[in-house]
N, C-alpha and C. Protein backbone atom coordinates (compact mmCIF):
# COMPACT_ATOMS: atom_id res chain seq x y z
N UNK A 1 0.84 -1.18 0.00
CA UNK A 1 0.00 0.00 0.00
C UNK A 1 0.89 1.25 0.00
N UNK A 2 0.64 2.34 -0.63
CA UNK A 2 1.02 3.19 -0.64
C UNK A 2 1.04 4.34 0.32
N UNK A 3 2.24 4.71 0.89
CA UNK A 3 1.81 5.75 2.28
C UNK A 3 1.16 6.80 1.53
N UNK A 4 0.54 7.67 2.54
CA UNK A 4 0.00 9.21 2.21
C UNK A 4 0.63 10.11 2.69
N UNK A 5 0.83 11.30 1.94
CA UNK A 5 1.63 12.06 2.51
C UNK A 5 1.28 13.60 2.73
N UNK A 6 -0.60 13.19 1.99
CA UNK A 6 -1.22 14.59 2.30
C UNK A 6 -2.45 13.83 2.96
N UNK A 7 -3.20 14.44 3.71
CA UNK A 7 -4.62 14.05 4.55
C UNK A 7 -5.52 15.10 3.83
N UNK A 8 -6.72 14.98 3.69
CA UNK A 8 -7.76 15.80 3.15
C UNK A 8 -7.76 16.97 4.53
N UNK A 9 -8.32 18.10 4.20
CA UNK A 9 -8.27 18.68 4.92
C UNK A 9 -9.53 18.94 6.14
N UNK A 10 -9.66 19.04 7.88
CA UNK A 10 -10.97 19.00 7.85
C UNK A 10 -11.89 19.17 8.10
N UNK A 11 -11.84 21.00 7.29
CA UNK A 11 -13.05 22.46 6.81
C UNK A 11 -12.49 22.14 5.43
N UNK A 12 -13.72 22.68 4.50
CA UNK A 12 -13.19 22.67 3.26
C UNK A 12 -12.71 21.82 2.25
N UNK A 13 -11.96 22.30 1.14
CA UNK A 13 -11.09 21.39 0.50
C UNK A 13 -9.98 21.23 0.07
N UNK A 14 -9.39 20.11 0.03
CA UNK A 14 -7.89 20.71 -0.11
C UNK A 14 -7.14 19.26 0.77
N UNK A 15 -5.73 20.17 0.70
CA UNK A 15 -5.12 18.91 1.54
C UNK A 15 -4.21 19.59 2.43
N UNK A 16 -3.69 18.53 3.46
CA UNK A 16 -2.45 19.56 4.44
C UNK A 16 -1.18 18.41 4.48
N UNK A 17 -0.47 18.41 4.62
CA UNK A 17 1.27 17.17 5.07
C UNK A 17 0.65 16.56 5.83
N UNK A 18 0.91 15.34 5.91
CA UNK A 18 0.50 14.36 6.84
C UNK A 18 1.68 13.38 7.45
N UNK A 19 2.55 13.30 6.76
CA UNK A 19 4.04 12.65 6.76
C UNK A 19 5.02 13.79 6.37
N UNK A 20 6.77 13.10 7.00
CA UNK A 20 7.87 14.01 6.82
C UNK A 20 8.27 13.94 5.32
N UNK A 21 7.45 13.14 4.39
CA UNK A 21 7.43 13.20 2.70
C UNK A 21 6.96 14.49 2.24
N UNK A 22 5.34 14.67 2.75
CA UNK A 22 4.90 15.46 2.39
C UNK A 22 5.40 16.78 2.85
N UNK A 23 5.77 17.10 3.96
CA UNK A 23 6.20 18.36 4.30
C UNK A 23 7.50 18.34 4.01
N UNK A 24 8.13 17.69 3.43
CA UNK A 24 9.66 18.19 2.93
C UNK A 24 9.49 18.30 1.61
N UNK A 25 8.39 17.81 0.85
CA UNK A 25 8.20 18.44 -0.66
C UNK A 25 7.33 19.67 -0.67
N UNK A 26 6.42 19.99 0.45
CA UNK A 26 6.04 21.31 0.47
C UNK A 26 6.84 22.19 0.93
N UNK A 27 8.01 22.29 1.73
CA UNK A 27 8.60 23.19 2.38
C UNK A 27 9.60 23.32 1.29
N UNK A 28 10.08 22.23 0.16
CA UNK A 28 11.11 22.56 -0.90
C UNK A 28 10.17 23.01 -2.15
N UNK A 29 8.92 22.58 -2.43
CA UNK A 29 8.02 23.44 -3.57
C UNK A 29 7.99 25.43 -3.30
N UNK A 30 7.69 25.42 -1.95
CA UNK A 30 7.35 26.96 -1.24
C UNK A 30 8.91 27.46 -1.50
N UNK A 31 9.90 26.85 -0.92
CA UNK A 31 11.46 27.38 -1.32
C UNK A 31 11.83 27.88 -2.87
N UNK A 32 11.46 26.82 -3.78
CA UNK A 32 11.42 26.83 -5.64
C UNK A 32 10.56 27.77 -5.82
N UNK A 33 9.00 27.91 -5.36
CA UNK A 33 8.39 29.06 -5.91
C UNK A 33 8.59 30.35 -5.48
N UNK A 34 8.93 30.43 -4.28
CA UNK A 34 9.89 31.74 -4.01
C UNK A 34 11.04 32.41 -4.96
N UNK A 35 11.92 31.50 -4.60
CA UNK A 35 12.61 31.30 -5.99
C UNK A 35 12.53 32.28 -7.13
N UNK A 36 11.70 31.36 -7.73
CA UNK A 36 10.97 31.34 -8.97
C UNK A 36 10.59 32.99 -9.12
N UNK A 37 9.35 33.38 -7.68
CA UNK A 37 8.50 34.23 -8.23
C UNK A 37 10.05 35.69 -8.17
N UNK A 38 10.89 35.30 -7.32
CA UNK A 38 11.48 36.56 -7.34
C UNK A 38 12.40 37.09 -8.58
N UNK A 39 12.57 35.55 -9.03
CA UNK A 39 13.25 36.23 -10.62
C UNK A 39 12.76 36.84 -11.76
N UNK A 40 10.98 37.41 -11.28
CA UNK A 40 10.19 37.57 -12.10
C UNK A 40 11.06 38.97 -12.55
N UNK A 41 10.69 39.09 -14.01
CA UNK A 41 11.14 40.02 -14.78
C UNK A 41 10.10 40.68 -15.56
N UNK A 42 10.09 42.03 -15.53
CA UNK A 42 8.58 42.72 -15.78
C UNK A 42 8.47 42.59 -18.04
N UNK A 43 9.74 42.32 -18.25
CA UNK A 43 9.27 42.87 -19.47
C UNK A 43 8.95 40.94 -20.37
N UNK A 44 9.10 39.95 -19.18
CA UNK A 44 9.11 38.45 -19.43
C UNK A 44 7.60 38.21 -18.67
N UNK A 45 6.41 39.05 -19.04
CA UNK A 45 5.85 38.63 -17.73
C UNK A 45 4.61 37.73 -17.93
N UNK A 46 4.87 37.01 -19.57
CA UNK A 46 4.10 35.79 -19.86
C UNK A 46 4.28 34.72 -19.29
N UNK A 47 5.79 34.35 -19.73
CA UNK A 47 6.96 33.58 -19.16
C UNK A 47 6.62 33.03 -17.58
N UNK A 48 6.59 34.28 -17.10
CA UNK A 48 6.72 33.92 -15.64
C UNK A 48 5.42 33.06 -15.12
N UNK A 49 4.26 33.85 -15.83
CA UNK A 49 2.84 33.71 -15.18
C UNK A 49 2.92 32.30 -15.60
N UNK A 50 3.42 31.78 -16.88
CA UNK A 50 3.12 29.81 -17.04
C UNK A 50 3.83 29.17 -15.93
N UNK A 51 5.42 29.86 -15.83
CA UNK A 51 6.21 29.27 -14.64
C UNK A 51 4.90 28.75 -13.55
N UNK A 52 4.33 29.94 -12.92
CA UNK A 52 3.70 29.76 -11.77
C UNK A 52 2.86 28.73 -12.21
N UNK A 53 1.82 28.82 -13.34
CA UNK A 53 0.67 28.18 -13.25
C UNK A 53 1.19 26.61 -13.15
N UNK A 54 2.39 26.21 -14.19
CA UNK A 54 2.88 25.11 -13.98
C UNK A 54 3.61 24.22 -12.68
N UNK A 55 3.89 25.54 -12.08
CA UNK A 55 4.40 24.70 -10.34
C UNK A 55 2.77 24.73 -9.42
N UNK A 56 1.97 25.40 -9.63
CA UNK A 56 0.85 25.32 -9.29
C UNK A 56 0.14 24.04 -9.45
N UNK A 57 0.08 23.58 -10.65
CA UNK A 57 -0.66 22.68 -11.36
C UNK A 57 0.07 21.46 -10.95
N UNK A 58 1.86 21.17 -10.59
CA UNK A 58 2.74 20.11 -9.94
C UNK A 58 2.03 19.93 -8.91
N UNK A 59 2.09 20.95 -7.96
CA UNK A 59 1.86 20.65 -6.48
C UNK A 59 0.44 20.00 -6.44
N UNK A 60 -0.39 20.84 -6.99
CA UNK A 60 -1.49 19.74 -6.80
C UNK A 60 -1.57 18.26 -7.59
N UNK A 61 -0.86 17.91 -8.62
CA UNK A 61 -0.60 16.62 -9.00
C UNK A 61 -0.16 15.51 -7.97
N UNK A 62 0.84 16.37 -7.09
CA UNK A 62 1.32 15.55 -6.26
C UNK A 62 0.47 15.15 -5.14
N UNK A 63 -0.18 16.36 -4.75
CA UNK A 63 -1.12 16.06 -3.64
C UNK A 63 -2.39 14.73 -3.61
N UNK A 64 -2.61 15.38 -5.23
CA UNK A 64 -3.63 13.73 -5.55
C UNK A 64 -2.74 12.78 -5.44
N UNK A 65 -1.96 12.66 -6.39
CA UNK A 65 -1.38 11.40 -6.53
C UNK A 65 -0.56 10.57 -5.15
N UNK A 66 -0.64 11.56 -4.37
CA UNK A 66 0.13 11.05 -2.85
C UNK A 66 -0.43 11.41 -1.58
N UNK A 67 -1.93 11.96 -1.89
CA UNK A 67 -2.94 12.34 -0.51
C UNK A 67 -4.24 11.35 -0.94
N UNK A 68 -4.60 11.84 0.20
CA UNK A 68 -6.23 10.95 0.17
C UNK A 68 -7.14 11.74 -1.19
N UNK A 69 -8.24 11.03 -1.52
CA UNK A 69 -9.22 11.34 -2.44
C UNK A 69 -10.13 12.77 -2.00
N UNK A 70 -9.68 13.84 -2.39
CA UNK A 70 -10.30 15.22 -2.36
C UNK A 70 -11.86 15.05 -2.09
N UNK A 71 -12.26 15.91 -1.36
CA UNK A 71 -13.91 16.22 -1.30
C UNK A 71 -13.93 17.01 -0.31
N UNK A 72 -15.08 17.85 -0.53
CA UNK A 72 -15.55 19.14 0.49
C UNK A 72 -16.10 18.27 1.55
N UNK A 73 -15.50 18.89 3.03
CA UNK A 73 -15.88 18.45 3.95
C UNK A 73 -15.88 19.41 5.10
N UNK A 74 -16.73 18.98 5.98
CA UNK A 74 -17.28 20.33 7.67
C UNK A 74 -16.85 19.25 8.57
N UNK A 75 -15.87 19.33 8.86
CA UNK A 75 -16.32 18.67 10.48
C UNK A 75 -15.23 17.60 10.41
N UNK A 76 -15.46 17.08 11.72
CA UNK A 76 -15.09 15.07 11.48
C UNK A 76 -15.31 14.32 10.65
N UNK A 77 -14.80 13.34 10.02
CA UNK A 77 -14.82 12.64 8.80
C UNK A 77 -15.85 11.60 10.00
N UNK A 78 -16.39 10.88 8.64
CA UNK A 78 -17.00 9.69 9.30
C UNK A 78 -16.86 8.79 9.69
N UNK A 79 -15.70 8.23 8.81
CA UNK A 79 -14.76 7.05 9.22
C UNK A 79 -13.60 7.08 10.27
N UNK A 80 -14.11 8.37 11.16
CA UNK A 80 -12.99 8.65 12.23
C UNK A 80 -13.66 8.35 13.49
């Protein structure tokens, strides 16, 4: 079985680290997009905006592919 390394989140939707996997690829994604956003250059500023959308669009790849199954949720889960 595969560990998880994001938990659904639980208000809302979304996900949070659940393992030292997951929070060492979020704390090195947040490091890269920092990064990233500060080399923005005003007269590149197509360039940049795909940069983002594409580390945007990673992180949540990863989150599915390595967290629980997404859904809006209030409260305590049921199976808890």
């Amino acid at each position: 079985m595969n560990k998880i390394w994001f938990k659904r989140k639980l208000y809302g939707w979304g996900w949070t680290p659940s393992s030292w996997e997951g929070w060492l690829f979020t704390l090195a994604w947040i490091i890269v997009f920092i990064y990233s956003v500060q080399k923005i250059n005003d007269h590149e500023w197509l360039k940049n905006l795909v940069v983002v959308f594409i580390m945007i669009a990673f992180l949540i790849f990863i989150c599915y592919k390595k967290g629980e199954k997404p859904k809006w949720q209030w409260g305590k889960r049921l199976e808890d």
